[in-house]
PDB file of N, CA and C in Angstrom:
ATOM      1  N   UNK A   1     -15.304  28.263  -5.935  1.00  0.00           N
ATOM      2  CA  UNK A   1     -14.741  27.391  -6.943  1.00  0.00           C
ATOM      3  C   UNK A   1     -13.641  28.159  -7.669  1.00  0.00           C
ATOM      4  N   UNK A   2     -12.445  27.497  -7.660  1.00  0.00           N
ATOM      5  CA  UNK A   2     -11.988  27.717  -8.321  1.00  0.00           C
ATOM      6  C   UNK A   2     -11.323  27.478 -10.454  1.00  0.00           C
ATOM      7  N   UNK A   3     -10.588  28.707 -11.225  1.00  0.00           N
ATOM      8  CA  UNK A   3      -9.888  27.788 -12.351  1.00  0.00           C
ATOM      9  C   UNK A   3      -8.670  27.908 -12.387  1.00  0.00           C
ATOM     10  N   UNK A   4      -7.728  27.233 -12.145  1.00  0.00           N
ATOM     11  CA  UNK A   4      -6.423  27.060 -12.264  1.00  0.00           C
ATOM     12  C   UNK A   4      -5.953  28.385 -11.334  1.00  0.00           C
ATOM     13  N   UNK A   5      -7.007  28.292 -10.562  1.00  0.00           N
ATOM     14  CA  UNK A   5      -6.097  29.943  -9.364  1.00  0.00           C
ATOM     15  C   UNK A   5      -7.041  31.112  -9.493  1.00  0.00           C
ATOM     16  N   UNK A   6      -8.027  31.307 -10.692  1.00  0.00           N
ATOM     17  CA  UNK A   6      -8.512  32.232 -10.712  1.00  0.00           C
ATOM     18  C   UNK A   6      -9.983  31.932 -10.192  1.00  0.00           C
ATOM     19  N   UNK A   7     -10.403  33.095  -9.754  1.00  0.00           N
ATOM     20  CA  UNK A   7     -12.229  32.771  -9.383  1.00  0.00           C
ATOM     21  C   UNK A   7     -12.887  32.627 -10.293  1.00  0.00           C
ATOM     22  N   UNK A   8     -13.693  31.631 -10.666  1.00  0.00           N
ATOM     23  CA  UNK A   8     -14.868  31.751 -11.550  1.00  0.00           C
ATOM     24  C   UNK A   8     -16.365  32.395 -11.342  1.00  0.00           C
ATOM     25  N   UNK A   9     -16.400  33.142 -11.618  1.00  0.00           N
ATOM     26  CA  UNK A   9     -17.794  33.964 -11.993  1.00  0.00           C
ATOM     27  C   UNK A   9     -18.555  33.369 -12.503  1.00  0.00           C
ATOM     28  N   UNK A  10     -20.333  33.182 -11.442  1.00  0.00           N
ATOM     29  CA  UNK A  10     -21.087  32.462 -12.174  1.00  0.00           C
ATOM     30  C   UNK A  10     -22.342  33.070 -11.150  1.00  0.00           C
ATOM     31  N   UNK A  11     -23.179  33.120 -12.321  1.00  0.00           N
ATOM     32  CA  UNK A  11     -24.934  33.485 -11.470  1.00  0.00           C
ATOM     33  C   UNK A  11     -25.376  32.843 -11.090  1.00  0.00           C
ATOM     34  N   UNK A  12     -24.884  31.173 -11.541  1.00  0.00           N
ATOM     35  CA  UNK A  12     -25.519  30.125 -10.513  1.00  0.00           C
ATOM     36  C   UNK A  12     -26.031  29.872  -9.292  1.00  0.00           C
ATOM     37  N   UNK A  13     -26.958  29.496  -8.737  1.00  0.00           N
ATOM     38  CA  UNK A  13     -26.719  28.984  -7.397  1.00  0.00           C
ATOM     39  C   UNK A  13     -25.239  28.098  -6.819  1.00  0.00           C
ATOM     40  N   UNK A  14     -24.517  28.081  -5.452  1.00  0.00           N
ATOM     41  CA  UNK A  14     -23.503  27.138  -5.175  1.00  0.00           C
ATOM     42  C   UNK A  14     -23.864  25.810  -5.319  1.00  0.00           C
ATOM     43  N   UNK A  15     -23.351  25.021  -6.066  1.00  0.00           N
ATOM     44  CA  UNK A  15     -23.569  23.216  -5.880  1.00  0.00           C
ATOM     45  C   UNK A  15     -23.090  22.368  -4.902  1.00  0.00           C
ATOM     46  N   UNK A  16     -23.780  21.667  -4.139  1.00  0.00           N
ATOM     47  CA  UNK A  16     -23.290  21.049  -3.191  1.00  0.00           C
ATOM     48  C   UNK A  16     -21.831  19.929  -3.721  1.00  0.00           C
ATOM     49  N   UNK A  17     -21.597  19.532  -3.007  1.00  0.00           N
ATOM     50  CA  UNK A  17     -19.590  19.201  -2.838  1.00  0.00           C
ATOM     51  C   UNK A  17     -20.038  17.760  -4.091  1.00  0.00           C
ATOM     52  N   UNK A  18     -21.390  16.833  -3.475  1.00  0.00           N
ATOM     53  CA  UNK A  18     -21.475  16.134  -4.311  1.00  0.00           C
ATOM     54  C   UNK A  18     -21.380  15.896  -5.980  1.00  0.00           C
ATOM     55  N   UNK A  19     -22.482  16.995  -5.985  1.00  0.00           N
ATOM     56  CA  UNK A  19     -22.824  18.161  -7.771  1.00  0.00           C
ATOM     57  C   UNK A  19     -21.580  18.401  -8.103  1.00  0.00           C
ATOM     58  N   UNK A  20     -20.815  19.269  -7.853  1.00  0.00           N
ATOM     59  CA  UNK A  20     -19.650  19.699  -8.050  1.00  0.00           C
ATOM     60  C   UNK A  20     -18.635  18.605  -8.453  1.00  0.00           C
ATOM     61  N   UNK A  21     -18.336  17.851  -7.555  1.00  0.00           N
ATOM     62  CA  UNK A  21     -17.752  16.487  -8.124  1.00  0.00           C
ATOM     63  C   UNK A  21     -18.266  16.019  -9.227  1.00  0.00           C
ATOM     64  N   UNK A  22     -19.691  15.527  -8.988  1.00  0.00           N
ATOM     65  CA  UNK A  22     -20.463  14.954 -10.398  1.00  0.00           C
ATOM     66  C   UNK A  22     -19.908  15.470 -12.167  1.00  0.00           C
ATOM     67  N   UNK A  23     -19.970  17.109 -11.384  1.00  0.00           N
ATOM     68  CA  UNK A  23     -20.717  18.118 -12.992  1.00  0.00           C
ATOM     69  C   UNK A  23     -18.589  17.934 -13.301  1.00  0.00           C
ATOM     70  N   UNK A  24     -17.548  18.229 -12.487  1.00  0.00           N
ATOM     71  CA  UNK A  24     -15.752  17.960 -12.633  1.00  0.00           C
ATOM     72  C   UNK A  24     -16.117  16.544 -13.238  1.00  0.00           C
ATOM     73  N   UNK A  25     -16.616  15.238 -12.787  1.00  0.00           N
ATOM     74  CA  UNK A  25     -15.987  14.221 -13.628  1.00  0.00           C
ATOM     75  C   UNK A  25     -16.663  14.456 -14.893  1.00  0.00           C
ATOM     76  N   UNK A  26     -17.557  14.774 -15.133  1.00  0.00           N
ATOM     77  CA  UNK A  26     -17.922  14.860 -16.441  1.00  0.00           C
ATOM     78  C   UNK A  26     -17.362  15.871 -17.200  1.00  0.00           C
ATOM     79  N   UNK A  27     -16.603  16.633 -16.974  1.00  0.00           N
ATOM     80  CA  UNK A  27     -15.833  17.891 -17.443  1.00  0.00           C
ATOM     81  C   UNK A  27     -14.753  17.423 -17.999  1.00  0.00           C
ATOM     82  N   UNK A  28     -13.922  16.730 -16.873  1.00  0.00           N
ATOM     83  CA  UNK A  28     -12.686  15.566 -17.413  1.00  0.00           C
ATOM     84  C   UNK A  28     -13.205  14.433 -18.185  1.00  0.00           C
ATOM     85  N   UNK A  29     -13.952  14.161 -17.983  1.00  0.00           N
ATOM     86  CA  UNK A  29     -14.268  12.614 -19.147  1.00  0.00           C
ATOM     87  C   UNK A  29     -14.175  13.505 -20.565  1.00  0.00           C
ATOM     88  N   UNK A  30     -15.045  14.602 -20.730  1.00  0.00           N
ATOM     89  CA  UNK A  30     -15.300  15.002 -21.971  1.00  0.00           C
ATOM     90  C   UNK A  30     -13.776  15.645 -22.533  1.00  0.00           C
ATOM     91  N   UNK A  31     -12.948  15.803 -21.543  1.00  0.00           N
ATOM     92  CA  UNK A  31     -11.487  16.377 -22.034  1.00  0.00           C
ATOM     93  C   UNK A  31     -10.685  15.336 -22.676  1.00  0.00           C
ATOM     94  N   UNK A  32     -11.000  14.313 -21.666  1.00  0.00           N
ATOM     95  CA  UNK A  32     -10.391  12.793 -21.978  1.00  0.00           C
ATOM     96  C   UNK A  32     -10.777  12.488 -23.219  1.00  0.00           C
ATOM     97  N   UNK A  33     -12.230  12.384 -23.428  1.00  0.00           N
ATOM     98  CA  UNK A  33     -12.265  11.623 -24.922  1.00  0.00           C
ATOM     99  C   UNK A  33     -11.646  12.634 -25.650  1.00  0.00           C
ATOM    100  N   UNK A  34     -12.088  13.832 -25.832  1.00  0.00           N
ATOM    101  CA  UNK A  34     -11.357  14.481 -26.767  1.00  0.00           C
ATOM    102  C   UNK A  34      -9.826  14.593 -27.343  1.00  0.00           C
ATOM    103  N   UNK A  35      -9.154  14.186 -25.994  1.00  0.00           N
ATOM    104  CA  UNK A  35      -7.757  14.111 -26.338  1.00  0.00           C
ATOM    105  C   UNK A  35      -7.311  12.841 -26.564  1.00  0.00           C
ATOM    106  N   UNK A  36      -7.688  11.654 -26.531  1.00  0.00           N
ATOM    107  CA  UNK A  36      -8.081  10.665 -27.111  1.00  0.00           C
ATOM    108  C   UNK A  36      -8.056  10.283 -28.569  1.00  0.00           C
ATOM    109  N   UNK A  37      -9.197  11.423 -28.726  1.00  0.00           N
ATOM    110  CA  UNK A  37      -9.523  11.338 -30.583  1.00  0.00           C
ATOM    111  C   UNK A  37      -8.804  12.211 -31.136  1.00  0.00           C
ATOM    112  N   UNK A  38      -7.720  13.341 -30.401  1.00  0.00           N
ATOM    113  CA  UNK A  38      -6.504  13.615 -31.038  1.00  0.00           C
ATOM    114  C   UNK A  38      -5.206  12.880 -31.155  1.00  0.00           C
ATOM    115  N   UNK A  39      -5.369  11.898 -30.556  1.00  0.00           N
ATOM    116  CA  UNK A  39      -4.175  11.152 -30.481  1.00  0.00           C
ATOM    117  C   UNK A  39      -3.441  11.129 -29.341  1.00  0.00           C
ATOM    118  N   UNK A  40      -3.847  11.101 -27.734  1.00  0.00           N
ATOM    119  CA  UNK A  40      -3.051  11.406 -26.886  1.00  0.00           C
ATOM    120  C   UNK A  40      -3.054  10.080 -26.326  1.00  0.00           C
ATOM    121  N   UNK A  41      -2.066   9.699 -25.931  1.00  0.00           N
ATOM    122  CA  UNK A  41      -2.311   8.260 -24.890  1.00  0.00           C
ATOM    123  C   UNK A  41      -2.668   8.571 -23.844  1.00  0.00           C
ATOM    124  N   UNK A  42      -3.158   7.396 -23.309  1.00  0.00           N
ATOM    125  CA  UNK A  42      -3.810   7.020 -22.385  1.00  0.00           C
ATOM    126  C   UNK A  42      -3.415   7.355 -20.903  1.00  0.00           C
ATOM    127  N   UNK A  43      -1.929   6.704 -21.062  1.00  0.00           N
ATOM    128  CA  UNK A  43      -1.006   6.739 -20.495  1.00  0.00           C
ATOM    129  C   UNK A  43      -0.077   8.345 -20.135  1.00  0.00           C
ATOM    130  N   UNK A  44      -0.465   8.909 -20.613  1.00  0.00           N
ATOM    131  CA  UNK A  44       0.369  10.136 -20.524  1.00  0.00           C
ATOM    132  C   UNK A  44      -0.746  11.264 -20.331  1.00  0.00           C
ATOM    133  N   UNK A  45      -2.367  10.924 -20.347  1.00  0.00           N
ATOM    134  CA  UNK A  45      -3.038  11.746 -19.897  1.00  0.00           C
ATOM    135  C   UNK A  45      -3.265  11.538 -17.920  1.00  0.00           C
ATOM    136  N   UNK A  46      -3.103   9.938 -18.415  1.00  0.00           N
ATOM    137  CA  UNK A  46      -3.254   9.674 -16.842  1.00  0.00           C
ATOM    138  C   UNK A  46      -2.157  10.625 -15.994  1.00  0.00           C
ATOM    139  N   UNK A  47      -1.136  10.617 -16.550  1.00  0.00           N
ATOM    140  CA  UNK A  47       0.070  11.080 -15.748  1.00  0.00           C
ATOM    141  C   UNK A  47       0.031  12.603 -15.432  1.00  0.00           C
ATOM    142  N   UNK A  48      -0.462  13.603 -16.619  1.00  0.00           N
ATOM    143  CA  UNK A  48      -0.634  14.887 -16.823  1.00  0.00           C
ATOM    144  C   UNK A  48      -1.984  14.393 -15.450  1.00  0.00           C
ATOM    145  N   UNK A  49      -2.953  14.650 -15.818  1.00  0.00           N
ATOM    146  CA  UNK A  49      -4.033  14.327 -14.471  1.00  0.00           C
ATOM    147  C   UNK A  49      -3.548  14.263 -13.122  1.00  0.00           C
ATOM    148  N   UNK A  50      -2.758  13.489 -13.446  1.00  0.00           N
ATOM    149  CA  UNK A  50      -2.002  13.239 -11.629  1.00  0.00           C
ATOM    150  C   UNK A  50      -1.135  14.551 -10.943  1.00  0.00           C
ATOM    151  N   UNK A  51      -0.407  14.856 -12.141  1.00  0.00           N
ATOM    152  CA  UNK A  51       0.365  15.231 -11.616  1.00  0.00           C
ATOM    153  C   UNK A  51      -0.217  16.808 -11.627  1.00  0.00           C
ATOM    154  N   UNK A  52      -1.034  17.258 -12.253  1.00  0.00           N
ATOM    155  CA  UNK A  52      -2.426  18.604 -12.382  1.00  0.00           C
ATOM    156  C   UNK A  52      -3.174  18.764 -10.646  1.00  0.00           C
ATOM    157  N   UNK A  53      -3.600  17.357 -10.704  1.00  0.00           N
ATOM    158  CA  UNK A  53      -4.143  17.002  -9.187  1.00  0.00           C
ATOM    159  C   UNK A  53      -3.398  17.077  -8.138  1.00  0.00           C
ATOM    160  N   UNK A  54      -2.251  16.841  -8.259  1.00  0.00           N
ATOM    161  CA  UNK A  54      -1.441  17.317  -7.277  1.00  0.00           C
ATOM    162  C   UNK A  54      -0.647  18.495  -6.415  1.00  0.00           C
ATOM    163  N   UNK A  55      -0.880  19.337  -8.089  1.00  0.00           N
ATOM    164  CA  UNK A  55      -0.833  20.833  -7.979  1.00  0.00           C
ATOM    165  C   UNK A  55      -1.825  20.899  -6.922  1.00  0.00           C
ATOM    166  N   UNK A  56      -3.067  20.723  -7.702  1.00  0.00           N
ATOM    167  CA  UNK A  56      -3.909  21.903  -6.902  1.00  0.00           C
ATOM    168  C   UNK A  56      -3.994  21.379  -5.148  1.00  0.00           C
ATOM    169  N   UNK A  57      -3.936  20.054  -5.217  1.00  0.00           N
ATOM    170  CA  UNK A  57      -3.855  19.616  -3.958  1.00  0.00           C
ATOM    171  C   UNK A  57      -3.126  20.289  -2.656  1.00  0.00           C
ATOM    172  N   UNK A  58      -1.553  20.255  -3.407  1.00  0.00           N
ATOM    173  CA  UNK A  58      -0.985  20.976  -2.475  1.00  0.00           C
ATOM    174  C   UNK A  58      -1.139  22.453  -2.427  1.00  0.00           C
ATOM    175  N   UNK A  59      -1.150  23.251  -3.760  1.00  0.00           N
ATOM    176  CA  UNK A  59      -1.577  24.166  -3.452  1.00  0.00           C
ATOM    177  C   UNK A  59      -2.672  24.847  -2.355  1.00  0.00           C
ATOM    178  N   UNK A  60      -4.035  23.744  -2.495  1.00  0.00           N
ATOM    179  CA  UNK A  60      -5.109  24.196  -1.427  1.00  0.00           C
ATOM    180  C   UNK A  60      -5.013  23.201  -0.146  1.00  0.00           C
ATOM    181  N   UNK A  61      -4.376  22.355   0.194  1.00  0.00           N
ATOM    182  CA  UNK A  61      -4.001  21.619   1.294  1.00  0.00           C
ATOM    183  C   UNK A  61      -2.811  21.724   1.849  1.00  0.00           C
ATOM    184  N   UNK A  62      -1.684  22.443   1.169  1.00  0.00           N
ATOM    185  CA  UNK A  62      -0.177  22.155   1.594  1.00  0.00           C
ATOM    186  C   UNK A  62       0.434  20.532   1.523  1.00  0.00           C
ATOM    187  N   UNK A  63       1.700  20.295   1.479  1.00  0.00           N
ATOM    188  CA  UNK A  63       2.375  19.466   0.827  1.00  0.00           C
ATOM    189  C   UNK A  63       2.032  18.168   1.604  1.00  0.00           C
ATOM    190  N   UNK A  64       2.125  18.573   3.513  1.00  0.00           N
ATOM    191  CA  UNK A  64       1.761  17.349   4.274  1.00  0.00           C
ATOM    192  C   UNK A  64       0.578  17.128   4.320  1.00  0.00           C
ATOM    193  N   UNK A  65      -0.582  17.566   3.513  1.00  0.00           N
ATOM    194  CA  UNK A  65      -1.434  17.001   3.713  1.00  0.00           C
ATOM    195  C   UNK A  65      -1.877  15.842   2.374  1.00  0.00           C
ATOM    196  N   UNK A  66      -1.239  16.592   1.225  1.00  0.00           N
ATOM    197  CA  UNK A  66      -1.115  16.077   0.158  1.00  0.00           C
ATOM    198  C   UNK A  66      -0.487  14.317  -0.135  1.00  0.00           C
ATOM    199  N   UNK A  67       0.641  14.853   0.724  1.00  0.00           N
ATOM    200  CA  UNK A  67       1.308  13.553   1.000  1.00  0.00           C
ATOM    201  C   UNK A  67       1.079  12.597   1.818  1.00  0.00           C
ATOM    202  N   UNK A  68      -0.163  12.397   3.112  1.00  0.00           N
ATOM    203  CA  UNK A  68      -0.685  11.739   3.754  1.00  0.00           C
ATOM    204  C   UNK A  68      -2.213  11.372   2.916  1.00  0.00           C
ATOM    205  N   UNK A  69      -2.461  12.429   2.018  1.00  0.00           N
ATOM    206  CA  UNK A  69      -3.298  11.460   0.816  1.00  0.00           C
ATOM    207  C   UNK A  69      -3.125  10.822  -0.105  1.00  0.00           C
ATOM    208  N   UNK A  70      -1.963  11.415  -0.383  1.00  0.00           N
ATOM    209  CA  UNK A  70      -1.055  10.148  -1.769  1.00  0.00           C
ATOM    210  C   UNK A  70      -0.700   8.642  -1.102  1.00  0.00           C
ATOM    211  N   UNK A  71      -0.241   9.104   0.429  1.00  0.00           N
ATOM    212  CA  UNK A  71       0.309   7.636   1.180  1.00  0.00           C
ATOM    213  C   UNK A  71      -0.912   6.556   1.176  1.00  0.00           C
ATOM    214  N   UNK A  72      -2.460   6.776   1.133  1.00  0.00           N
ATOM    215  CA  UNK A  72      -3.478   6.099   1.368  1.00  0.00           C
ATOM    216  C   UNK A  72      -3.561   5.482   0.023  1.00  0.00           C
ATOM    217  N   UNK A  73      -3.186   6.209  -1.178  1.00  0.00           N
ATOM    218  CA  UNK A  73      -3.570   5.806  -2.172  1.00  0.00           C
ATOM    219  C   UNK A  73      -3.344   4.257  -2.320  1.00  0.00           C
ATOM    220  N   UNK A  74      -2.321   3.888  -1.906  1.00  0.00           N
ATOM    221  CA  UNK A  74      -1.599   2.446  -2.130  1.00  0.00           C
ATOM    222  C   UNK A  74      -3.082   1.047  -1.962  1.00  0.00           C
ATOM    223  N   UNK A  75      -3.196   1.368  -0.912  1.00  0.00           N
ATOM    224  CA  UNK A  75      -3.920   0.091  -0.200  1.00  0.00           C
ATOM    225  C   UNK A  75      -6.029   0.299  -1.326  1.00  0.00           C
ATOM    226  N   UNK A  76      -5.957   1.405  -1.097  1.00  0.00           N
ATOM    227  CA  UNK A  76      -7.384   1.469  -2.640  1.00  0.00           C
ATOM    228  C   UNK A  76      -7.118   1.020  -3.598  1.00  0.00           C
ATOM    229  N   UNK A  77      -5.972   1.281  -4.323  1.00  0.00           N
ATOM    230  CA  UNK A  77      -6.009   0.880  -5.397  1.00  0.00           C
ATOM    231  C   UNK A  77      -5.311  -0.793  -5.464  1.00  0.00           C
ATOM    232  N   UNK A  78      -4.840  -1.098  -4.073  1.00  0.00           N
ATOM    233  CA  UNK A  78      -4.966  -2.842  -4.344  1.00  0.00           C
ATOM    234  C   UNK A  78      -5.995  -3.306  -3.934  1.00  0.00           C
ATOM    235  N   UNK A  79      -7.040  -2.549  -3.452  1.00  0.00           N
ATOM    236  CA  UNK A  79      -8.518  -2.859  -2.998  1.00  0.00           C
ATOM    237  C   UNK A  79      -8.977  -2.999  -3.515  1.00  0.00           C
ATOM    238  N   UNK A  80      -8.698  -2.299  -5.188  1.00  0.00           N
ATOM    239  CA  UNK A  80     -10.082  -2.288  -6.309  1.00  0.00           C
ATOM    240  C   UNK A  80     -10.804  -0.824  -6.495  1.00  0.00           C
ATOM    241  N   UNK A  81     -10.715  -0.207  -5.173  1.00  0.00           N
ATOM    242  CA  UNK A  81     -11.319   0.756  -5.728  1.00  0.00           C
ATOM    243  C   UNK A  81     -11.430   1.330  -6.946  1.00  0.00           C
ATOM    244  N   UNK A  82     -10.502   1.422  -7.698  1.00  0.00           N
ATOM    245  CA  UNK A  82     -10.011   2.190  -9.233  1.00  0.00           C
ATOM    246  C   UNK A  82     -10.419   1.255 -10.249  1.00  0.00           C
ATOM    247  N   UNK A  83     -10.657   0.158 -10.120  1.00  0.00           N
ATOM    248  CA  UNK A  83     -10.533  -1.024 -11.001  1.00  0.00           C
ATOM    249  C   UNK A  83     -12.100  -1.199 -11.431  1.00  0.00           C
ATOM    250  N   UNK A  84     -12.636  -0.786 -12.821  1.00  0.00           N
ATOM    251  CA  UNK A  84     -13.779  -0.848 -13.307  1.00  0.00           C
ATOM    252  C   UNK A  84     -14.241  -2.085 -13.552  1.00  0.00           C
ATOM    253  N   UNK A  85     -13.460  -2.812 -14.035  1.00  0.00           N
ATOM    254  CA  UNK A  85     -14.055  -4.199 -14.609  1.00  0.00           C
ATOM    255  C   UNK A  85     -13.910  -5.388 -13.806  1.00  0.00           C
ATOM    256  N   UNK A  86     -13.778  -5.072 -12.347  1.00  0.00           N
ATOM    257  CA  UNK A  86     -13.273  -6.011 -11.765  1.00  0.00           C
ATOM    258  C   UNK A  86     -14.830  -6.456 -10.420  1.00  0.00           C
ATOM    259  N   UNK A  87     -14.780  -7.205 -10.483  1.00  0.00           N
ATOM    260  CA  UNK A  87     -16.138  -7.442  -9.394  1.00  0.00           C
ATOM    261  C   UNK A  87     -15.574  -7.438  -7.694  1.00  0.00           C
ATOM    262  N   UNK A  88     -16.315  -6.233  -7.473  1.00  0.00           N
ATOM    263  CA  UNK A  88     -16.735  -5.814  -6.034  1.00  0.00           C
ATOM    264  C   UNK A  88     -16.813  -6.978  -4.894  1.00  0.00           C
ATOM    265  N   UNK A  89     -15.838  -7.052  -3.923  1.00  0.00           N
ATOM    266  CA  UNK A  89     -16.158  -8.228  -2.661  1.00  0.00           C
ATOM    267  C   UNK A  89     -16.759  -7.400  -1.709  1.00  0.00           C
TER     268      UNK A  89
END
């Protein structure tokens, strides 16, 4: 695991890919509200996020792979995937 490039040190046991995901969204949610209740929009955290995610993306995938996952993005997010309040077909 990495933080922003550096190794993190931990006595933990490794968490499986699932955990790991799990224990990250809850890491970002709790960043989110917080910057939130400082006053950050919504809109401009989304964008910082993206464009954070994209770093590391290419950084640990390289650019073409990055960019054959950004290209998929299109058709999910007119699928719904992203869309919380919207009911599942």
């Amino acid at each position: 695991m990495r933080d922003l490039g550096r190794p993190v040190v931990s006595g933990k046991e490794p968490k499986s890919d699932s955990e790991q995901k799990r224990v990250a969204v809850g890491y970002l949610q709790e960043a989110w509200a917080e910057a939130r209740l400082d006053g950050v929009d919504g809109d401009c955290l989304a964008q910082a996020s993206l464009f954070t995610a994209f770093i590391e993306f290419v950084a640990t995938y390289g650019e073409d792979a990055a960019a054959t996952f950004a290209e998929g993005l299109g058709p999910r997010i007119r699928n719904g995937e992203f869309t919380l309040d919207k009911p599942r077909q």
